[in-house]
Protein backbone atom coordinates (compact mmCIF):
# COMPACT_ATOMS: atom_id res chain seq x y z
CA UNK A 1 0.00 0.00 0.00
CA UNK A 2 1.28 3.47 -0.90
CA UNK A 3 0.64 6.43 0.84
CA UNK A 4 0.70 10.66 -0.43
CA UNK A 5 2.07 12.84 1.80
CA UNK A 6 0.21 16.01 1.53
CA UNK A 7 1.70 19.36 2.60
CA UNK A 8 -0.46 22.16 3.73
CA UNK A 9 0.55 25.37 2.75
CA UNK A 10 0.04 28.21 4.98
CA UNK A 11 -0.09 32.09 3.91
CA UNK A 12 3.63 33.43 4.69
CA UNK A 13 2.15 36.21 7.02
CA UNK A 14 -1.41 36.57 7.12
CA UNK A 15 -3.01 39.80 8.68
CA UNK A 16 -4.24 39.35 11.94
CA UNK A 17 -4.97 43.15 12.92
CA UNK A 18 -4.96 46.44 11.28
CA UNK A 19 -3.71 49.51 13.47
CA UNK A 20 -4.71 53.42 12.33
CA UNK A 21 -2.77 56.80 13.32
CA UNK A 22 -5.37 59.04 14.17
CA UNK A 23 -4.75 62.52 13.48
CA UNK A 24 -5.63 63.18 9.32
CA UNK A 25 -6.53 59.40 9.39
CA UNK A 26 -9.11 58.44 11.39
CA UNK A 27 -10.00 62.32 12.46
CA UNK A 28 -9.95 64.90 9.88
CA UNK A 29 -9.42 68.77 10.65
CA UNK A 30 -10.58 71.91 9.31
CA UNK A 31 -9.03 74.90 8.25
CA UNK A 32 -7.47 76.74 11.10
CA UNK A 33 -8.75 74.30 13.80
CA UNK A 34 -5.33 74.33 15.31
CA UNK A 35 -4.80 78.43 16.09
CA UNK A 36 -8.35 78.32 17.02
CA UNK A 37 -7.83 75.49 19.56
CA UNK A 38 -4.69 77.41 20.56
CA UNK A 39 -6.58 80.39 20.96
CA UNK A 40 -9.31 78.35 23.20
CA UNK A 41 -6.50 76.65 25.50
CA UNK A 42 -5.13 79.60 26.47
CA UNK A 43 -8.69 81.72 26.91
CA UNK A 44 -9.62 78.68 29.21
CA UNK A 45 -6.13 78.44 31.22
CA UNK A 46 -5.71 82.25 31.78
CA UNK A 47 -9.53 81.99 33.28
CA UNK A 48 -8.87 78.69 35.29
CA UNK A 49 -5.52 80.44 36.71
CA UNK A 50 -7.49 83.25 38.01
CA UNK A 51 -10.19 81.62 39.25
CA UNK A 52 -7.80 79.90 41.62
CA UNK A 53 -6.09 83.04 42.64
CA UNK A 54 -3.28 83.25 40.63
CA UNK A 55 -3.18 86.08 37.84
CA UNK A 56 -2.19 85.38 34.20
CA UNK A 57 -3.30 87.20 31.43
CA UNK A 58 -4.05 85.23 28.27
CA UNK A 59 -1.36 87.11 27.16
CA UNK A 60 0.99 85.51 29.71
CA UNK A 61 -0.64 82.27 28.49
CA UNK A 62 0.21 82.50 25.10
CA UNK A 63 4.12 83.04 26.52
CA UNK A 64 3.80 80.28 28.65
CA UNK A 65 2.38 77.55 26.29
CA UNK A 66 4.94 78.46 23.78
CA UNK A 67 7.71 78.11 26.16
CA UNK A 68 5.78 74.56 27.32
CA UNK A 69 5.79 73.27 23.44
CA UNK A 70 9.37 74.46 23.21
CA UNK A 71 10.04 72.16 25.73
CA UNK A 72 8.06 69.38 24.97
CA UNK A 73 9.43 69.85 21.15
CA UNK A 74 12.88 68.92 22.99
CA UNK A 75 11.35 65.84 24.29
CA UNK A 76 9.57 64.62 20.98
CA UNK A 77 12.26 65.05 18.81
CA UNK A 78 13.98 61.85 20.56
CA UNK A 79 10.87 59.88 19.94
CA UNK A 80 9.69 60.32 23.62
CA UNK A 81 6.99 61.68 25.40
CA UNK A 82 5.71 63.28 28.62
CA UNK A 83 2.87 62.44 30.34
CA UNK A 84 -0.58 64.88 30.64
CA UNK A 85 0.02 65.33 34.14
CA UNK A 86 4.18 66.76 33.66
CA UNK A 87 2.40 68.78 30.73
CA UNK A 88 0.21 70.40 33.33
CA UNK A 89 3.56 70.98 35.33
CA UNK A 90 5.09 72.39 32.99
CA UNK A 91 2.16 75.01 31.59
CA UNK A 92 2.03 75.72 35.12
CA UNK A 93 5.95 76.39 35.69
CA UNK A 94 6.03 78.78 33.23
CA UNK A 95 2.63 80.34 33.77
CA UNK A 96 3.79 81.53 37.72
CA UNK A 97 7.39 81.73 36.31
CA UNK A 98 8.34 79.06 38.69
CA UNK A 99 7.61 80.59 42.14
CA UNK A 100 4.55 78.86 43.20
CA UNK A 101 4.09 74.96 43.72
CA UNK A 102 1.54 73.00 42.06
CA UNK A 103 -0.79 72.37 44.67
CA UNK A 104 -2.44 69.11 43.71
CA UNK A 105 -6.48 70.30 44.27
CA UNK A 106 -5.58 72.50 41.43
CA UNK A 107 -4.47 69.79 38.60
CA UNK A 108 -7.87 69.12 37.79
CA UNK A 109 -9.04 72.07 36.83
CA UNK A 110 -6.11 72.70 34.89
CA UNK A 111 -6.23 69.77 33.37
CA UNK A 112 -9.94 70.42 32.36
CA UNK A 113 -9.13 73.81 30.84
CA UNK A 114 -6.56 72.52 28.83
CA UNK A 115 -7.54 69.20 26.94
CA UNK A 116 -11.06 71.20 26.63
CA UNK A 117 -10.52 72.56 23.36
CA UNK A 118 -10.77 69.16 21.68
CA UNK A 119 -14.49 69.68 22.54
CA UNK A 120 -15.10 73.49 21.98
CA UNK A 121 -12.94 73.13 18.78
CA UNK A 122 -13.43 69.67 17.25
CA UNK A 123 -12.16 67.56 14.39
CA UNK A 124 -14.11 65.28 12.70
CA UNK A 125 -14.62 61.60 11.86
CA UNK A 126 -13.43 60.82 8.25
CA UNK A 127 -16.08 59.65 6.38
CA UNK A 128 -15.02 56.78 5.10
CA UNK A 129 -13.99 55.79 8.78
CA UNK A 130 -16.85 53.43 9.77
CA UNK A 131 -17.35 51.74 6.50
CA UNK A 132 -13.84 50.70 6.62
CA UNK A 133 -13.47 49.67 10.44
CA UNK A 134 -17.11 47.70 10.26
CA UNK A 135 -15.79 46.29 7.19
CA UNK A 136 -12.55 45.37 9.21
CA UNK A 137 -14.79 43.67 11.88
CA UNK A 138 -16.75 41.62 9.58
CA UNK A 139 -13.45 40.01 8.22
CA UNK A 140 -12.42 39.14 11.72
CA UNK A 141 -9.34 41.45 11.98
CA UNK A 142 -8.25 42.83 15.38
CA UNK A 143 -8.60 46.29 15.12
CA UNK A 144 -5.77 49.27 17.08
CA UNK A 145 -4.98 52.64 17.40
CA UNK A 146 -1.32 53.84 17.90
CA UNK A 147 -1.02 57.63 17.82
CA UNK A 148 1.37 60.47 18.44
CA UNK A 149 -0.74 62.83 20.69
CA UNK A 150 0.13 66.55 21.05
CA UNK A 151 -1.21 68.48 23.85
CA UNK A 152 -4.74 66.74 23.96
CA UNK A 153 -4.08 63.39 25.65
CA UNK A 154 -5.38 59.88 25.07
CA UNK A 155 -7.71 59.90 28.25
CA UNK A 156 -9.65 62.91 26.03
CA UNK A 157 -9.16 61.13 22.08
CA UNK A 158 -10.58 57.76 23.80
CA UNK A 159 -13.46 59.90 25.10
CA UNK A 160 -13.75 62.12 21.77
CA UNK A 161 -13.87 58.69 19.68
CA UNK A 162 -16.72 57.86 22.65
CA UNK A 163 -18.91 60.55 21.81
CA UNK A 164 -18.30 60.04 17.86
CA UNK A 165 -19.94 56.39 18.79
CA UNK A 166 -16.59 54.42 17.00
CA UNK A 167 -14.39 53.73 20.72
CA UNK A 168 -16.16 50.28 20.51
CA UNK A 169 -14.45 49.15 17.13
CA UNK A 170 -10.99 49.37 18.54
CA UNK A 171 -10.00 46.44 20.08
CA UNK A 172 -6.30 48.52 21.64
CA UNK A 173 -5.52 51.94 21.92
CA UNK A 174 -2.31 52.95 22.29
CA UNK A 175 -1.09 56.93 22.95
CA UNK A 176 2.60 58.24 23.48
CA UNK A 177 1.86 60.00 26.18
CA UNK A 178 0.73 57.28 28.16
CA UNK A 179 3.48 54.67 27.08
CA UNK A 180 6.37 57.60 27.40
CA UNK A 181 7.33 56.86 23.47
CA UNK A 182 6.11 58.53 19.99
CA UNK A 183 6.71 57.08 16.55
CA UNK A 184 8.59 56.10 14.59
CA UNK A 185 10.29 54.29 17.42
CA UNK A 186 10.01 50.68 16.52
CA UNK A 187 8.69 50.03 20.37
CA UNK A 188 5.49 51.54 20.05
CA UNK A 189 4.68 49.78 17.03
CA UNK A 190 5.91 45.95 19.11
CA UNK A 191 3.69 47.65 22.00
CA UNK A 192 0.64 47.14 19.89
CA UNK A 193 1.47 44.07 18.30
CA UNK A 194 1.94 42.19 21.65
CA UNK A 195 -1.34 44.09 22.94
CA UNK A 196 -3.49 42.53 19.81
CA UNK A 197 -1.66 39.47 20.44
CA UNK A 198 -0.15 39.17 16.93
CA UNK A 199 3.15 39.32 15.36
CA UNK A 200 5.04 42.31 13.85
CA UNK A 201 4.50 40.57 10.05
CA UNK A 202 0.62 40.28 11.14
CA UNK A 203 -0.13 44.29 11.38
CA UNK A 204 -0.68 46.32 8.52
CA UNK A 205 -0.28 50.23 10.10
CA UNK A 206 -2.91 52.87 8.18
CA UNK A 207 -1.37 56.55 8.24
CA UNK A 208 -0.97 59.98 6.76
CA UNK A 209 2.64 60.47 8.06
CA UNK A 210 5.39 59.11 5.87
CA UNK A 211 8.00 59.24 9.04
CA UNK A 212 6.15 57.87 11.78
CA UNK A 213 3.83 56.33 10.35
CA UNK A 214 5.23 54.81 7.20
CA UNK A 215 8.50 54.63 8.02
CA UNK A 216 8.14 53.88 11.27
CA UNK A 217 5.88 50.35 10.76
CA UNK A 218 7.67 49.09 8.17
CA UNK A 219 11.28 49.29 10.94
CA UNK A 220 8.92 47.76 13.35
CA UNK A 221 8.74 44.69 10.83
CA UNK A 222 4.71 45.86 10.50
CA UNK A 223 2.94 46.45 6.58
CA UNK A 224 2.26 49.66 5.90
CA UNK A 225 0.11 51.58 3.82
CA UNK A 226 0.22 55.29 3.36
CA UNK A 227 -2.54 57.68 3.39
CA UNK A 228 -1.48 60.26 0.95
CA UNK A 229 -4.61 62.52 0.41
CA UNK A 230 -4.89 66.58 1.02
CA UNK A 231 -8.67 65.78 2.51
CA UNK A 232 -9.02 66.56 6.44
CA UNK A 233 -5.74 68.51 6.80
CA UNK A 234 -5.34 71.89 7.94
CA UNK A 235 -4.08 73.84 5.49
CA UNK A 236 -3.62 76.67 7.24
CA UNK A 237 -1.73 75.18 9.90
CA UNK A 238 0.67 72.84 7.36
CA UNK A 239 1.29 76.29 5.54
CA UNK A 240 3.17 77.78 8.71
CA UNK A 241 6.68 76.19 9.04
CA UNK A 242 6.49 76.61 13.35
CA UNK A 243 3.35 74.80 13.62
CA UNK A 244 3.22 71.33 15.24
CA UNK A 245 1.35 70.23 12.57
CA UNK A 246 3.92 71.53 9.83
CA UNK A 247 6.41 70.12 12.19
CA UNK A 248 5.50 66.77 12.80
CA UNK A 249 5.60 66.40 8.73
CA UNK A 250 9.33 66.99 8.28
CA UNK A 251 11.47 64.04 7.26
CA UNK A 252 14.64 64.74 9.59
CA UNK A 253 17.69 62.77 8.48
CA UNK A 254 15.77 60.09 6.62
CA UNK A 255 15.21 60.91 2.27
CA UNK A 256 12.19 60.73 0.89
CA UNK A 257 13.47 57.34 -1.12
CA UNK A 258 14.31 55.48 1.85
CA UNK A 259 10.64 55.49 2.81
CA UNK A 260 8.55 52.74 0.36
CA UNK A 261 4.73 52.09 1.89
CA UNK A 262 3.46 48.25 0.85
CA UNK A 263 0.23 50.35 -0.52
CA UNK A 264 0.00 53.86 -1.02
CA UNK A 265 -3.82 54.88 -1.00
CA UNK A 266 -5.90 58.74 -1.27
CA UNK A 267 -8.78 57.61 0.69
CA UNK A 268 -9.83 55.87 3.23
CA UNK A 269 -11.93 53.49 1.49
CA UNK A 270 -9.16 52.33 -0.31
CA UNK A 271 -7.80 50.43 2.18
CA UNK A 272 -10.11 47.53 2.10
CA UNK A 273 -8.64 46.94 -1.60
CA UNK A 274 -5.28 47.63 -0.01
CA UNK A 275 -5.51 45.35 2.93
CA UNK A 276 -6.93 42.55 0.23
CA UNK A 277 -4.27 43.01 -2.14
CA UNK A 278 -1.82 42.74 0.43
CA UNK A 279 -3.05 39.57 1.82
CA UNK A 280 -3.33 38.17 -1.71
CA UNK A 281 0.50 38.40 -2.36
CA UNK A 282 1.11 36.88 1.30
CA UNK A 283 -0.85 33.88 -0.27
CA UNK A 284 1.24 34.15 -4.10
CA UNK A 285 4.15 34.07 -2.09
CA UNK A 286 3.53 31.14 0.37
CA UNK A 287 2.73 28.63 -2.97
C-alpha cells in the first residue's frame, strides 16, 4: 500500500490586525482648527488660573504655552513623550514663572481647561472611517490605534472617539503619552502588536505620516500603507513652518526614497482593496 504525503501550505504572514494613526486618518481637521484650539487653550487656562487666585493674562498664556511646546518639542524630537500630568507641570511652571508649587487640588481644573478645546474646537470623523473599520470587523481582523498625541491626551481622544460612537471598534488603543514613546520608534509599534496578540509581520499600520507612520511600521517589521490625500488637513496650519502640525511632517535625516509604503492609498476606502491586495500576495508568495 502506498501512501501521499500532503503538505499544507500556509499564507507566509497573514493579517491578523490592522492599526490606524489618528490625526488626518481616522479624524480629519478643518481649516485653522489648530490656532483656534490654541486660541481656546489659552482663553480657558488664563480663566482657570485666576479663578484659583493666581493672575495670568491670556497674554501671559500664550508666553507660557509656547515656552511649554518648546520644551516638549525637545522631548519629541527623541521619539519620547511626557505624560498629561508633567504637561500640566510644565504650563504651570512657566505660567507663575516658577515661584509657586503645584498644589495638587488645582491639577484638575487645569487639566480640564486645557484638553477642553478638543471639545469646543473639534475635528471630525473621516467619512469613510466606519465603513472601513465595520468592514474590518466583519473580516475578523483585530482592530488598534497607535497615535502620536500633542497636547490633547489619550484619556480625552478615547473619550472624543466615545462621543463620535466608533471607541467600541478598537479592540487597543495605544497613545505616546501614556506609554512615554512617539513614533517612529520601533517600540510603540511591538507595544501594539503584543497588545493585539499578533506578530510584527501580522499588522498592517494605516497613516498619513510618511515618518512615523510609514516609516516607522515598516522598521517595526509591521505592513504599511500610506494615506497620501490633502482631505481633512489643515491647510492653514501645514502652511506655517512653526506649527506642530507643519512640524511633525518633516522628514529629519531620513530621504524621501528610503521610505517605500506596501500600498500607497488617497482615501480611506481604499484600504479595504489595499488590505486585500496585500493579503493576496502573502498567499502568491507562500505557494
Amino acid at each position: 500500500m502506498s501512501f501521499t504525503v500532503v503538505t499544507l501550505k500556509t499564507p507566509k504572514s497573514i493579517i491578523k490586525a490592522v492599526t490606524f494613526d489618528i490625526w488626518e486618518t481616522l479624524l480629519f481637521e478643518r481649516d485653522g482648527a489648530n490656532s483656534q484650539r490654541m486660541a481656546v487653550r489659552c482663553r480657558n487656562l488664563a480663566q482657570t488660573f485666576n479663578r484659583l487666585g493666581l493672575e495670568v493674562s491670556v497674554g501671559q498664556m500664550e508666553v507660557a504655552l509656547d515656552e511649554t511646546i518648546s520644551s516638549l518639542m525637545r522631548v519629541w524630537d527623541r521619539n519620547k513623550d511626557v505624560t498629561h500630568l508633567d504637561q500640566i507641570r510644565l504650563i504651570f511652571k512657566f505660567a507663575s514663572g516658577g515661584k509657586l508649587v503645584l498644589k495638587e487640588k488645582w491639577i484638575k481644573e487645569l487639566s480640564m481647561a486645557y484638553t477642553s478645546p478638543i471639545f469646543e474646537v473639534p475635528p471630525y470623523l473621516n467619512p469613510d472611517a466606519l465603513e472601513v473599520l465595520r468592514w474590518l470587523k466583519s473580516e475578523n481582523k483585530l482592530i488598534g490605534i497607535i497615535c502620536n498625541t500633542g497636547l490633547t491626551p489619550g484619556t480625552e481622544l478615547r473619550r472624543f472617539l466615545s462621543n463620535d460612537g466608533v471607541a467600541e471598534c478598537f479592540d487597543l488603543t495605544v497613545f505616546s503619552d501614556e506609554e512615554c514613546i512617539r513614533k517612529p520608534d520601533r517600540r510603540i509599534f511591538l507595544l501594539a502588536a503584543r497588545g493585539l496578540d499578533a506578530k510584527p509581520n501580522e499588522v498592517v499600520h494605516v497613516g498619513d505620516n510618511l515618518k512615523s507612520d510609514v516609516w516607522g511600521a515598516r522598521n517595526a517589521g509591521f505592513r504599511a500603507i500610506y494615506l497620501s490625500s490633502d482631505a481633512g488637513r489643515d491647510k492653514i496650519a501645514e502652511s506655517d513652518p512653526t506649527s506642530l502640525v507643519s512640524l511633525s511632517r518633516n522628514l529629519g535625516n531620513l530621504r524621501l526614497e528610503q521610505i517605500t509604503p506596501d500600498k500607497t492609498v488617497t482615501s480611506l476606502t481604499m484600504v479595504k482593496k489595499a488590505i486585500m491586495a496585500l493579503e493576496k500576495s502573502s498567499n502568491n508568495c507562500s505557494n
